[in-house]
N, C-alpha and C. Protein backbone atom coordinates (compact mmCIF):
# COMPACT_ATOMS: atom_id res chain seq x y z
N UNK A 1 -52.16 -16.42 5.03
CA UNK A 1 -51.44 -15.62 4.06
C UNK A 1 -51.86 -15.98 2.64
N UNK A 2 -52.31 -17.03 2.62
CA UNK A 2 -53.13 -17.53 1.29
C UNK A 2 -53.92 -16.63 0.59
N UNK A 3 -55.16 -16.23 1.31
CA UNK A 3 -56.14 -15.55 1.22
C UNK A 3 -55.53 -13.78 0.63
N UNK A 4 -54.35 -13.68 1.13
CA UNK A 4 -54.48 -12.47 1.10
C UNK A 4 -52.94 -12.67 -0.41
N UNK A 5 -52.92 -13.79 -1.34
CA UNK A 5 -52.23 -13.84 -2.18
C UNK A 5 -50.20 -13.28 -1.69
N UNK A 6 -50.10 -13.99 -0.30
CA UNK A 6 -48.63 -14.02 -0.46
C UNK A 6 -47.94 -14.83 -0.63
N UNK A 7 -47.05 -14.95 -1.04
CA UNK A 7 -46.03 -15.55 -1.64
C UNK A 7 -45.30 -15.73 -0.48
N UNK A 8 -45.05 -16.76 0.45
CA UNK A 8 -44.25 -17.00 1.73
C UNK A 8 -42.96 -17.71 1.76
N UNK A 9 -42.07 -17.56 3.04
CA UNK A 9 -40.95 -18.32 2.47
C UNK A 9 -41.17 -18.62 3.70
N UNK A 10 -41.73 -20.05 4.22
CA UNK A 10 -41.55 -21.24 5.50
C UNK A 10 -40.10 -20.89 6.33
N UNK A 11 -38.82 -21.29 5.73
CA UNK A 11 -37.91 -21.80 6.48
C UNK A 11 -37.79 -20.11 6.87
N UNK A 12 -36.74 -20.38 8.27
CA UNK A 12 -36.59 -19.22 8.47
C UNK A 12 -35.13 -19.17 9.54
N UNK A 13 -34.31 -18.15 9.82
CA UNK A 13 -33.03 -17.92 9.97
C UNK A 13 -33.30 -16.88 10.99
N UNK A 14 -32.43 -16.68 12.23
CA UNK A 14 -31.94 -15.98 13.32
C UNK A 14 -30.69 -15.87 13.08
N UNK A 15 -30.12 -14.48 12.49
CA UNK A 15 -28.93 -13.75 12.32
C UNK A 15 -28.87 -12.72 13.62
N UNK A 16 -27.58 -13.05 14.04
CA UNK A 16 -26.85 -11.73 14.85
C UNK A 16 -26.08 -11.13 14.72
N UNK A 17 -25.86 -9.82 14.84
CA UNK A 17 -25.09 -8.41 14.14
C UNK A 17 -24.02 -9.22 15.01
N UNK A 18 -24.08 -9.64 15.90
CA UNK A 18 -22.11 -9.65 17.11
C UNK A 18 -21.78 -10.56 16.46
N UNK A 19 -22.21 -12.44 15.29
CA UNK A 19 -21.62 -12.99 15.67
C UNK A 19 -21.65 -13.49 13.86
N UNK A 20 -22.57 -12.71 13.01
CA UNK A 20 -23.03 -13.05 12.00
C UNK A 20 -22.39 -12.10 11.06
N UNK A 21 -22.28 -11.06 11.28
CA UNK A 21 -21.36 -9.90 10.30
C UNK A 21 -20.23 -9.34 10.94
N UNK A 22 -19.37 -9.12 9.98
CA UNK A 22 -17.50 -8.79 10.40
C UNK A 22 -18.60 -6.68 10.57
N UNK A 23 -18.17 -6.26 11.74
CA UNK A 23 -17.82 -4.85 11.86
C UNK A 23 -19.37 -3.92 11.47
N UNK A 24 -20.43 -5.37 12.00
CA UNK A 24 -21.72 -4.59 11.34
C UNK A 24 -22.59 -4.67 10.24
N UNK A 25 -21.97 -4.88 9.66
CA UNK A 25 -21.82 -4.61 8.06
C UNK A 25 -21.64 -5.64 6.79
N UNK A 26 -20.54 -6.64 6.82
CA UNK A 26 -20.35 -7.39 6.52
C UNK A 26 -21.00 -8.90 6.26
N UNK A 27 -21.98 -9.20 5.70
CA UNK A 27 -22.01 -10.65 5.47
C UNK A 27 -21.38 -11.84 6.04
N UNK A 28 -21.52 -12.19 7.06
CA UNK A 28 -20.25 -13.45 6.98
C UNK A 28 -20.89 -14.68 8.36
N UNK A 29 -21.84 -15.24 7.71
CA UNK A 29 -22.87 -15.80 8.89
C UNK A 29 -21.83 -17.17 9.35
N UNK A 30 -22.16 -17.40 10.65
CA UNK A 30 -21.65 -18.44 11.66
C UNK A 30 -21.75 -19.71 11.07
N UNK A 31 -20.96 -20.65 11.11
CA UNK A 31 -20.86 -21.99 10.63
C UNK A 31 -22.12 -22.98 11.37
N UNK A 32 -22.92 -22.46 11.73
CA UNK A 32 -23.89 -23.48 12.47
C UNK A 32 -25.28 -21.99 11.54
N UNK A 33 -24.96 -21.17 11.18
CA UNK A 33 -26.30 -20.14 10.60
C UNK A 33 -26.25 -20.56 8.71
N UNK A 34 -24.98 -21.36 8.21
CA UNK A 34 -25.13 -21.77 6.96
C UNK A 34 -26.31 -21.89 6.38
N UNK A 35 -26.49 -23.58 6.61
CA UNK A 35 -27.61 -24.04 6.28
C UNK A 35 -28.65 -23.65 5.87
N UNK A 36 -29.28 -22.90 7.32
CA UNK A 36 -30.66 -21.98 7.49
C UNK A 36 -30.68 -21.17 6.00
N UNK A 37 -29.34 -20.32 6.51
CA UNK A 37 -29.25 -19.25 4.88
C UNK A 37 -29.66 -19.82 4.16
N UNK A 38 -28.59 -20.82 3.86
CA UNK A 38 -28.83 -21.64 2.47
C UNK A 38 -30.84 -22.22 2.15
N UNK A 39 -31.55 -22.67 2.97
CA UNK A 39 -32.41 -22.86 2.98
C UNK A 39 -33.56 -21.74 2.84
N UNK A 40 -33.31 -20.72 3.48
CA UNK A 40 -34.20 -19.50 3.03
C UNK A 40 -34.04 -18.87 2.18
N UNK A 41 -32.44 -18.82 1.59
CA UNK A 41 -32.63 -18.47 -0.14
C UNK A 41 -33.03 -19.53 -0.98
N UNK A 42 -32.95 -20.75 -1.06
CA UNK A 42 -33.23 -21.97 -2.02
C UNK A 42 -34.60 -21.22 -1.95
N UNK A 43 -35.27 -21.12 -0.88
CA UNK A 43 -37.10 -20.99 -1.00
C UNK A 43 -37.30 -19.41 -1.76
N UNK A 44 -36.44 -18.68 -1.69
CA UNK A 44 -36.64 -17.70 -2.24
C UNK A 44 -36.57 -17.21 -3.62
N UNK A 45 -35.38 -18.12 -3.46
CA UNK A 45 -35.32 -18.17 -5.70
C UNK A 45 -35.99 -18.94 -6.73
N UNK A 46 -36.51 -20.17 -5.40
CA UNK A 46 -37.90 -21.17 -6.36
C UNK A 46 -39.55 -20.00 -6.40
N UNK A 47 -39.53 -19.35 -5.04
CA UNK A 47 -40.99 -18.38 -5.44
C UNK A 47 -40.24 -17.50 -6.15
N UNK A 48 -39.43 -17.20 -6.55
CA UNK A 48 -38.86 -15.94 -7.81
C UNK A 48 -39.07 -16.35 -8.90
N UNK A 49 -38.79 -17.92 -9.61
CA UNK A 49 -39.01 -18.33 -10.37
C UNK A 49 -40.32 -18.99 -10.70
N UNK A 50 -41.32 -19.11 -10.01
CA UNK A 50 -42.18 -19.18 -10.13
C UNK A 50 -43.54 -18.13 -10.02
N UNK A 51 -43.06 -17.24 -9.86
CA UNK A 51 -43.69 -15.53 -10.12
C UNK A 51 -43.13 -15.18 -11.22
N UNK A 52 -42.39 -15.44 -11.59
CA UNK A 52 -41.93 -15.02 -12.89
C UNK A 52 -42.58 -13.96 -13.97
N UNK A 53 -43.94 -15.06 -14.62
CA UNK A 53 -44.91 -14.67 -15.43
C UNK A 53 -45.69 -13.56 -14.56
N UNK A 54 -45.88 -13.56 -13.69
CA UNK A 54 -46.71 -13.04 -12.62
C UNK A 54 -46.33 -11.21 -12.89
N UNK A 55 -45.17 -11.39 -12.32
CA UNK A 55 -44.32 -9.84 -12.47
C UNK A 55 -44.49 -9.34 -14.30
N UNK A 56 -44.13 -10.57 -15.07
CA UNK A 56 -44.06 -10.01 -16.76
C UNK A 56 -45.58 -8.81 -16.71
């Protein structure tokens, strides 16, 4: 993915519609799917901020 200039995010998360969102729809991930979240957005807002100039 190098080669082809992407910007990757490593960690990665398995969400399920039955057990991860209220009615479908809803946001509301499982107390054991936290973390993960938490870890694949941390990686996502450090390559945001570091594209920064990139996007200007």
């Amino acid at each position: 993915m190098g080669e082809l200039q992407v910007a990757d995010v490593r960690a990665q998360v398995a969400l399920s519609l039955f057990t991860d969102f209220v009615n479908f729809s809803e946001f509301n991930p499982a107390a054991q799917q936290t973390d993960a979240v938490g870890r694949v957005l941390d990686q996502v807002v450090s390559w945001s901020a570091a594209l920064a100039a990139v996007r200007a």
